[in-house]
PDB file of N, CA and C in Angstrom:
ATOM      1  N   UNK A   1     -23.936  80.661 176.494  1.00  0.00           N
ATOM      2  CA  UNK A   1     -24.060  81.882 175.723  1.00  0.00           C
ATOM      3  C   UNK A   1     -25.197  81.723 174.718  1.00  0.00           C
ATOM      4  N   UNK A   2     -26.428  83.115 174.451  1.00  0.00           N
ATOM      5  CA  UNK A   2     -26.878  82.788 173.861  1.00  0.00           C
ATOM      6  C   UNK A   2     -26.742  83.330 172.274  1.00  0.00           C
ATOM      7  N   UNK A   3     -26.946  82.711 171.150  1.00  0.00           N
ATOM      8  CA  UNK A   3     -26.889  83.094 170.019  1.00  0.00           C
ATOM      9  C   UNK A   3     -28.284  83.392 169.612  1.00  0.00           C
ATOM     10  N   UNK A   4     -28.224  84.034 168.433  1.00  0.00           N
ATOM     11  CA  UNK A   4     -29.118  84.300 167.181  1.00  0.00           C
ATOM     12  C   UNK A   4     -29.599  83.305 166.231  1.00  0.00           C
ATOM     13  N   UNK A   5     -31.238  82.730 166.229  1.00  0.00           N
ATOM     14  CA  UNK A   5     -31.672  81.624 165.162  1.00  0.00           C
ATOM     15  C   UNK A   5     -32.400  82.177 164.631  1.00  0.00           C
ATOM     16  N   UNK A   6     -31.936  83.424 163.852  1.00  0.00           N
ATOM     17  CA  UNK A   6     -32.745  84.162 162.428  1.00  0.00           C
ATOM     18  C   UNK A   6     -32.544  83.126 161.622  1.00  0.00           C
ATOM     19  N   UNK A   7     -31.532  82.640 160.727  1.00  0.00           N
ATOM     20  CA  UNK A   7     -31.518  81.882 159.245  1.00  0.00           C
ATOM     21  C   UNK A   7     -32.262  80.876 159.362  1.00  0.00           C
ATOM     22  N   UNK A   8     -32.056  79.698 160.638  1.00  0.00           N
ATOM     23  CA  UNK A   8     -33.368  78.318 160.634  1.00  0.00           C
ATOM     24  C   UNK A   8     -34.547  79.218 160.980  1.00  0.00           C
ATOM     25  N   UNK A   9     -34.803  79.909 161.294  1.00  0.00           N
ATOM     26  CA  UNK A   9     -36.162  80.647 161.373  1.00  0.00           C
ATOM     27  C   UNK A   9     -37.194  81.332 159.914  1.00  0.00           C
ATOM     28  N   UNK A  10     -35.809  82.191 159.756  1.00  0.00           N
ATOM     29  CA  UNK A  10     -36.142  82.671 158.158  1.00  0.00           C
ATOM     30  C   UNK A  10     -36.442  81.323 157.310  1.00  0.00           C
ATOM     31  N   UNK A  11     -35.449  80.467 157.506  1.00  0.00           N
ATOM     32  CA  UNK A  11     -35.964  79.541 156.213  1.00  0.00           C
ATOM     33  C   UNK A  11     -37.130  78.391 156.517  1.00  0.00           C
ATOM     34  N   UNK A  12     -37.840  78.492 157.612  1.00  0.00           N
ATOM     35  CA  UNK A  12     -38.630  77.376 158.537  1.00  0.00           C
ATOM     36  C   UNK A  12     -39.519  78.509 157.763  1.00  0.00           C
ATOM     37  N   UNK A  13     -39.936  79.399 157.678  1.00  0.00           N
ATOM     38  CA  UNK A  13     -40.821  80.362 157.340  1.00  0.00           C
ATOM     39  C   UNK A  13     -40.988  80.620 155.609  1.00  0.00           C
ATOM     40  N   UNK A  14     -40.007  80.171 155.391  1.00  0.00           N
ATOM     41  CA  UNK A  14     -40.115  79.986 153.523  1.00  0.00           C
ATOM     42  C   UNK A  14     -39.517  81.540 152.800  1.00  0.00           C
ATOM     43  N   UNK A  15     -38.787  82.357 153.502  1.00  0.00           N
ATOM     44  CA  UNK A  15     -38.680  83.711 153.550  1.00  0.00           C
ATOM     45  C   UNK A  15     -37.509  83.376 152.949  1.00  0.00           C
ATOM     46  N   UNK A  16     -37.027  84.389 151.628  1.00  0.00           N
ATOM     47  CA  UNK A  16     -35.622  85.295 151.510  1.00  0.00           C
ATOM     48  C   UNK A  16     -35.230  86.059 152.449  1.00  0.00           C
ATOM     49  N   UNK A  17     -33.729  85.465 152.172  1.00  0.00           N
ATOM     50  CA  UNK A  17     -32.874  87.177 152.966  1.00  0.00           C
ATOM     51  C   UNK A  17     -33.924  88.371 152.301  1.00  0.00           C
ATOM     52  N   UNK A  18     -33.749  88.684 151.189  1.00  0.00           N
ATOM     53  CA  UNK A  18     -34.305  89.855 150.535  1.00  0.00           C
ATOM     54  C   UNK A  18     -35.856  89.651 151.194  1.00  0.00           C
ATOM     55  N   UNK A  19     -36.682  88.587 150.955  1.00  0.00           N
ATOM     56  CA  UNK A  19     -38.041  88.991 151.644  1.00  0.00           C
ATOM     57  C   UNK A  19     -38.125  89.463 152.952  1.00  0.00           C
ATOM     58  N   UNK A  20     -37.267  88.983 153.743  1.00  0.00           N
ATOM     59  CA  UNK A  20     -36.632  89.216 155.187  1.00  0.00           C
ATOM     60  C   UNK A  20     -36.574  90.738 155.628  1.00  0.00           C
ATOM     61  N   UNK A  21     -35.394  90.841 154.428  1.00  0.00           N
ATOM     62  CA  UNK A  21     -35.220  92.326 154.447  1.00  0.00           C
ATOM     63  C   UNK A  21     -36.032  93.215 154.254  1.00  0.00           C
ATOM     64  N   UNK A  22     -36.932  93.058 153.290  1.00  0.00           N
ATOM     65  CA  UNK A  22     -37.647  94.119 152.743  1.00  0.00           C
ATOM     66  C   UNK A  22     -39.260  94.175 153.919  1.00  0.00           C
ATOM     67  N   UNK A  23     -39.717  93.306 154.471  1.00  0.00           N
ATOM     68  CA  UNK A  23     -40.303  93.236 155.699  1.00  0.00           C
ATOM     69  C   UNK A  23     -39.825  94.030 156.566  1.00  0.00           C
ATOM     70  N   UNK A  24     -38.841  93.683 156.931  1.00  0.00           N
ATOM     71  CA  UNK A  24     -38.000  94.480 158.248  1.00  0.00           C
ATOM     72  C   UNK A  24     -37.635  95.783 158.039  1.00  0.00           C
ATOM     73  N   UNK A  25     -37.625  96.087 156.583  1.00  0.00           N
ATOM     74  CA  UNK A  25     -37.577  97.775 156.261  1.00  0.00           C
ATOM     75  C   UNK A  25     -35.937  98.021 156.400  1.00  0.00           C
ATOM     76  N   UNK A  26     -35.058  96.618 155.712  1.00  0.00           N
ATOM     77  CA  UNK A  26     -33.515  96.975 156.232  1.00  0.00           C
ATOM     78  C   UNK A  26     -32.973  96.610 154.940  1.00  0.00           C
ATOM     79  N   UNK A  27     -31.692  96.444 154.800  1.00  0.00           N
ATOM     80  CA  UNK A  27     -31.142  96.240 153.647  1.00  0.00           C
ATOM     81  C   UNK A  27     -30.369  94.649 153.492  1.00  0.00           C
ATOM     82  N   UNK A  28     -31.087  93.913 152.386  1.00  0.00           N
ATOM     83  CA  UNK A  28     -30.779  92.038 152.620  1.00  0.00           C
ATOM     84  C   UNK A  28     -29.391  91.772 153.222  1.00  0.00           C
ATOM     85  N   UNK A  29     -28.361  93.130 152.976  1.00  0.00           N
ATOM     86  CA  UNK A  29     -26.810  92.888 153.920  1.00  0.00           C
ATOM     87  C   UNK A  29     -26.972  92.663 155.229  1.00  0.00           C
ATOM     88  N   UNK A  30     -27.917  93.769 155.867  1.00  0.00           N
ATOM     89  CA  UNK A  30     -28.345  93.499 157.395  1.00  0.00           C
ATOM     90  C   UNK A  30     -28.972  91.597 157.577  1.00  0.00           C
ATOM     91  N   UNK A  31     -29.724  91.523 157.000  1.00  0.00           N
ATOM     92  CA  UNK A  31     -30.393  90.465 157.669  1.00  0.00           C
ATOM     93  C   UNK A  31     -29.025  89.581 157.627  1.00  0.00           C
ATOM     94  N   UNK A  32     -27.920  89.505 156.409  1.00  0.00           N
ATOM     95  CA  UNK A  32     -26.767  88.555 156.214  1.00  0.00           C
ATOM     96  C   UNK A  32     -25.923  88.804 157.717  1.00  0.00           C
ATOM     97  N   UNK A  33     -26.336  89.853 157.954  1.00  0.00           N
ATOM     98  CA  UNK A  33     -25.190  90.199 159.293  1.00  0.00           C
ATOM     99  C   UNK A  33     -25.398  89.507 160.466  1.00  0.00           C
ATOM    100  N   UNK A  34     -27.141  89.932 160.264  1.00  0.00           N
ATOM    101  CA  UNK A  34     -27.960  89.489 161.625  1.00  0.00           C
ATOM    102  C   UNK A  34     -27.485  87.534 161.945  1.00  0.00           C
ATOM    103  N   UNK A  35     -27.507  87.303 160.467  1.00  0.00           N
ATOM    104  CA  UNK A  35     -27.767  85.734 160.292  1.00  0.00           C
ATOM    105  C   UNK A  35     -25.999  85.275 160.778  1.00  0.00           C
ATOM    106  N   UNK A  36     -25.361  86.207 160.264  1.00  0.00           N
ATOM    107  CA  UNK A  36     -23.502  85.820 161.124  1.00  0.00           C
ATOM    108  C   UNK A  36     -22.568  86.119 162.400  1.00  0.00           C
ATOM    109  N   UNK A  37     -23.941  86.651 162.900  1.00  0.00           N
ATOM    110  CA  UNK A  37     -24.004  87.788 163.874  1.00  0.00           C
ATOM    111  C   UNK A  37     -22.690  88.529 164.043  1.00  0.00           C
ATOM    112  N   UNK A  38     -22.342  89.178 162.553  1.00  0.00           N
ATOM    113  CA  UNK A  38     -21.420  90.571 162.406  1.00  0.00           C
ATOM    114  C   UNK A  38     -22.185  91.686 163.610  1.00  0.00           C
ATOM    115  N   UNK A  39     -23.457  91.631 163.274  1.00  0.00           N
ATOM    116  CA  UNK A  39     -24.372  92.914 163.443  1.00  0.00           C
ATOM    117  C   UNK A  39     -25.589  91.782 164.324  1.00  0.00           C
ATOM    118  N   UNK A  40     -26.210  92.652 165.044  1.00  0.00           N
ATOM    119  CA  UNK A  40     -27.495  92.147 165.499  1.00  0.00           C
ATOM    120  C   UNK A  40     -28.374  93.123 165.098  1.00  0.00           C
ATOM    121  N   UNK A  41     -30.103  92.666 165.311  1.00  0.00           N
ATOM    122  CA  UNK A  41     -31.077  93.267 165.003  1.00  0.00           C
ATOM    123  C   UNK A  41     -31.332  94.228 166.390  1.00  0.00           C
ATOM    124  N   UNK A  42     -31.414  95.469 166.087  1.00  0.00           N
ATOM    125  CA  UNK A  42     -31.877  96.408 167.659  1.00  0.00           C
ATOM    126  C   UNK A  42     -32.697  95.773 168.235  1.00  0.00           C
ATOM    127  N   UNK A  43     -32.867  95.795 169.615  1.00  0.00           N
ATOM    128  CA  UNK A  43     -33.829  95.537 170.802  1.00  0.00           C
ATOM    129  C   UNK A  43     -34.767  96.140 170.285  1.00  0.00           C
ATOM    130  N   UNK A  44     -35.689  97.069 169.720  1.00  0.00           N
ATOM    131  CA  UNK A  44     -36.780  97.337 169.479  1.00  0.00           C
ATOM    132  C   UNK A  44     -37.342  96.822 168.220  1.00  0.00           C
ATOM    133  N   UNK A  45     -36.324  96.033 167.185  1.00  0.00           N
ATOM    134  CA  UNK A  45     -36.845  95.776 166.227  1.00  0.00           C
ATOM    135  C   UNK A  45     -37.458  94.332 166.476  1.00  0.00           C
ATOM    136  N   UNK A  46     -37.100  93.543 167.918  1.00  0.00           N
ATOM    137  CA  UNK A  46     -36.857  91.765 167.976  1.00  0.00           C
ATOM    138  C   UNK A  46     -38.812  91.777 168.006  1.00  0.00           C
ATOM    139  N   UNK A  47     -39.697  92.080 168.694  1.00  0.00           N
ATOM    140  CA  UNK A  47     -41.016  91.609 168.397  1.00  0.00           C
ATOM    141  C   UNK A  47     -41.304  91.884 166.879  1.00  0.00           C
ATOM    142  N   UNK A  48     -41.131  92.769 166.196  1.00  0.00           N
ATOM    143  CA  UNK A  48     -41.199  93.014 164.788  1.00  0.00           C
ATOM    144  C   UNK A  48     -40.724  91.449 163.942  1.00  0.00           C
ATOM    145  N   UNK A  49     -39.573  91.620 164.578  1.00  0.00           N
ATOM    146  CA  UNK A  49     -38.940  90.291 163.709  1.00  0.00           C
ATOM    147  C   UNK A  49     -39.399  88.944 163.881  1.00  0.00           C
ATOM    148  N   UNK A  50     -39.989  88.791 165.466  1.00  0.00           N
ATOM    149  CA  UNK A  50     -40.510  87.599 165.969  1.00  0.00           C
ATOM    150  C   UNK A  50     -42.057  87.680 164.976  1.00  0.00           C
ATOM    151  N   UNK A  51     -42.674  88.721 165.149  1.00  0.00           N
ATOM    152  CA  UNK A  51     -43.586  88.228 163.824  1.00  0.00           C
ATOM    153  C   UNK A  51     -43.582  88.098 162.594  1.00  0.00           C
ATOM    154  N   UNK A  52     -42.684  88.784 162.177  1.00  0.00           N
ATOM    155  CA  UNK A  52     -42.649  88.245 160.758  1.00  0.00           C
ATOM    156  C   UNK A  52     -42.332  87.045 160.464  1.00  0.00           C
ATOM    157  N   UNK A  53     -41.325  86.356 161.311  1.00  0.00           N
ATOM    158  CA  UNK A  53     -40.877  85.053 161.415  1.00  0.00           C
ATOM    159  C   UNK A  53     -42.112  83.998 161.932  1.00  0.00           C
ATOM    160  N   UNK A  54     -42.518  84.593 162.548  1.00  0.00           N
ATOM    161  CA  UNK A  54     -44.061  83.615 163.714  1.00  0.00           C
ATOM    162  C   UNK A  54     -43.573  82.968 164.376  1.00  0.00           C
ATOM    163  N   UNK A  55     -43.106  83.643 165.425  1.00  0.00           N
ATOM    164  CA  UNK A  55     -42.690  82.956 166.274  1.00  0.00           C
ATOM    165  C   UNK A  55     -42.498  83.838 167.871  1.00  0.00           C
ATOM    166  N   UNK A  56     -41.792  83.830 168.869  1.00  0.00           N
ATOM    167  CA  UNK A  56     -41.733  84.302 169.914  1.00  0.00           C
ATOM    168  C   UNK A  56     -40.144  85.215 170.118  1.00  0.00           C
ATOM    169  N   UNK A  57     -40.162  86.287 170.889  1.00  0.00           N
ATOM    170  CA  UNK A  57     -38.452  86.611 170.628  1.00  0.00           C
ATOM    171  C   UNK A  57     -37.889  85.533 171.148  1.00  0.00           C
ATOM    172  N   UNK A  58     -38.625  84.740 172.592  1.00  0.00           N
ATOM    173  CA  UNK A  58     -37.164  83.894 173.127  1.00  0.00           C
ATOM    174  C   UNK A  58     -37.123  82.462 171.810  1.00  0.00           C
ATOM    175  N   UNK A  59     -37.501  82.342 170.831  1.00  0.00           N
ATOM    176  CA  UNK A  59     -37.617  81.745 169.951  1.00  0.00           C
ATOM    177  C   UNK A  59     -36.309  82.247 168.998  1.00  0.00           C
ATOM    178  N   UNK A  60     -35.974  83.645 169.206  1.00  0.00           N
ATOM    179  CA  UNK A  60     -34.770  83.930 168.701  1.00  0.00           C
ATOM    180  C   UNK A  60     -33.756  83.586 168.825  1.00  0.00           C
ATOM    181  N   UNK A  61     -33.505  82.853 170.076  1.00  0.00           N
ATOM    182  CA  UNK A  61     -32.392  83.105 170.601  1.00  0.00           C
ATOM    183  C   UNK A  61     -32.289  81.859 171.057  1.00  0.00           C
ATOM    184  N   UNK A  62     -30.968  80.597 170.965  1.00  0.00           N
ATOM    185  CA  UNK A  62     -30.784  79.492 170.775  1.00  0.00           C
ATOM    186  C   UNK A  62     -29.474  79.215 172.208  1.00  0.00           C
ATOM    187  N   UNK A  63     -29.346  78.473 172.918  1.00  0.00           N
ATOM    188  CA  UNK A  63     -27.573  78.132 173.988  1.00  0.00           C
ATOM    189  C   UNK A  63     -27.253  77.883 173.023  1.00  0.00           C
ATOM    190  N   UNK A  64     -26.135  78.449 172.810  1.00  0.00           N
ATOM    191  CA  UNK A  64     -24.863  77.350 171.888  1.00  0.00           C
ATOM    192  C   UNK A  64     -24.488  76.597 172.269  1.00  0.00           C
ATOM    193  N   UNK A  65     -23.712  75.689 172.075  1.00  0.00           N
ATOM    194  CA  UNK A  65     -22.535  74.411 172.519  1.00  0.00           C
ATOM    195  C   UNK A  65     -21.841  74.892 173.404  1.00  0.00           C
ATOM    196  N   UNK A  66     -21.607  74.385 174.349  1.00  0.00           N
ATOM    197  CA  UNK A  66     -21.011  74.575 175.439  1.00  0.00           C
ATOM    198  C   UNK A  66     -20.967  75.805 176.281  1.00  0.00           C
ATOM    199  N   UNK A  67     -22.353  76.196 176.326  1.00  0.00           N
ATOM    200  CA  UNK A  67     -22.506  77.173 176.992  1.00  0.00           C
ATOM    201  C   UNK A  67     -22.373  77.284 178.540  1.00  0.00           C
ATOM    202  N   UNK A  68     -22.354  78.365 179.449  1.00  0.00           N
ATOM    203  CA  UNK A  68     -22.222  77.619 180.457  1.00  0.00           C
ATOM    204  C   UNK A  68     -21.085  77.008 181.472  1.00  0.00           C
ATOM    205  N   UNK A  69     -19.837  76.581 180.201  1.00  0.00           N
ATOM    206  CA  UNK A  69     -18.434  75.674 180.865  1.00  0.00           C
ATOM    207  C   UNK A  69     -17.731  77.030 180.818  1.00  0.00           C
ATOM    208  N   UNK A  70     -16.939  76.679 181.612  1.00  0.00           N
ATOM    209  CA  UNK A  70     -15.499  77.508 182.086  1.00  0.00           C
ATOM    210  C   UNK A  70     -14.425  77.270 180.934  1.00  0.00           C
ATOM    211  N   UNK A  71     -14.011  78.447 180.841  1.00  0.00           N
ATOM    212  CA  UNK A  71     -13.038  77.913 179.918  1.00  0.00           C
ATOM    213  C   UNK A  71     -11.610  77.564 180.090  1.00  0.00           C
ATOM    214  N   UNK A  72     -10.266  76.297 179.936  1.00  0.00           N
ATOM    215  CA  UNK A  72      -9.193  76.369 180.401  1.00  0.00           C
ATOM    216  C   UNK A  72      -8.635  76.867 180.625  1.00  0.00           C
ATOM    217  N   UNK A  73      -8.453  76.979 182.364  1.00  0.00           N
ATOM    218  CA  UNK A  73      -7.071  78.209 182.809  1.00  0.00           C
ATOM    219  C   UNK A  73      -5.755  77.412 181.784  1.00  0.00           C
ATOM    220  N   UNK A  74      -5.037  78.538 181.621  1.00  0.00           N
ATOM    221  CA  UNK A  74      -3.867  78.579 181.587  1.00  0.00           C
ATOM    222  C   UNK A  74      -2.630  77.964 182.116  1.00  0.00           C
TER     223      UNK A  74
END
């Protein structure tokens, strides 16, 4: 499964939530969401975000741990 690597991104970049936010034209709660993934960033906003960050979208997006495995039947 893949997840969301906004926060090591944002902070590899030297960026506030709030600088984050105010780039992205959203409110610093969003980016907190984006970063807990309550909420994700829209599909049209991810190249936006990949540059502000400098980086690539698939750069966004991280396997988690144990991605991939089946999970115990029952």
């Amino acid at each position: 499964m893949l997840t969301m690597n906004i926060k090591n991104l944002r902070q590899e970049a030297g960026l506030s939530q709030m600088d984050l936010a105010c780039r992205m034209g959203v409110i610093r709660s969003a980016v907190a969401n984006w970063e807990s993934e309550i909420s994700l960033p829209m599909t049209r906003d991810l190249p936006r975000l990949a540059r502000v960050l400098g980086c690539t979208i698939s750069d966004l997006f991280v396997d988690s741990p144990g991605s991939g495995q089946a999970s115990p039947s029952a």
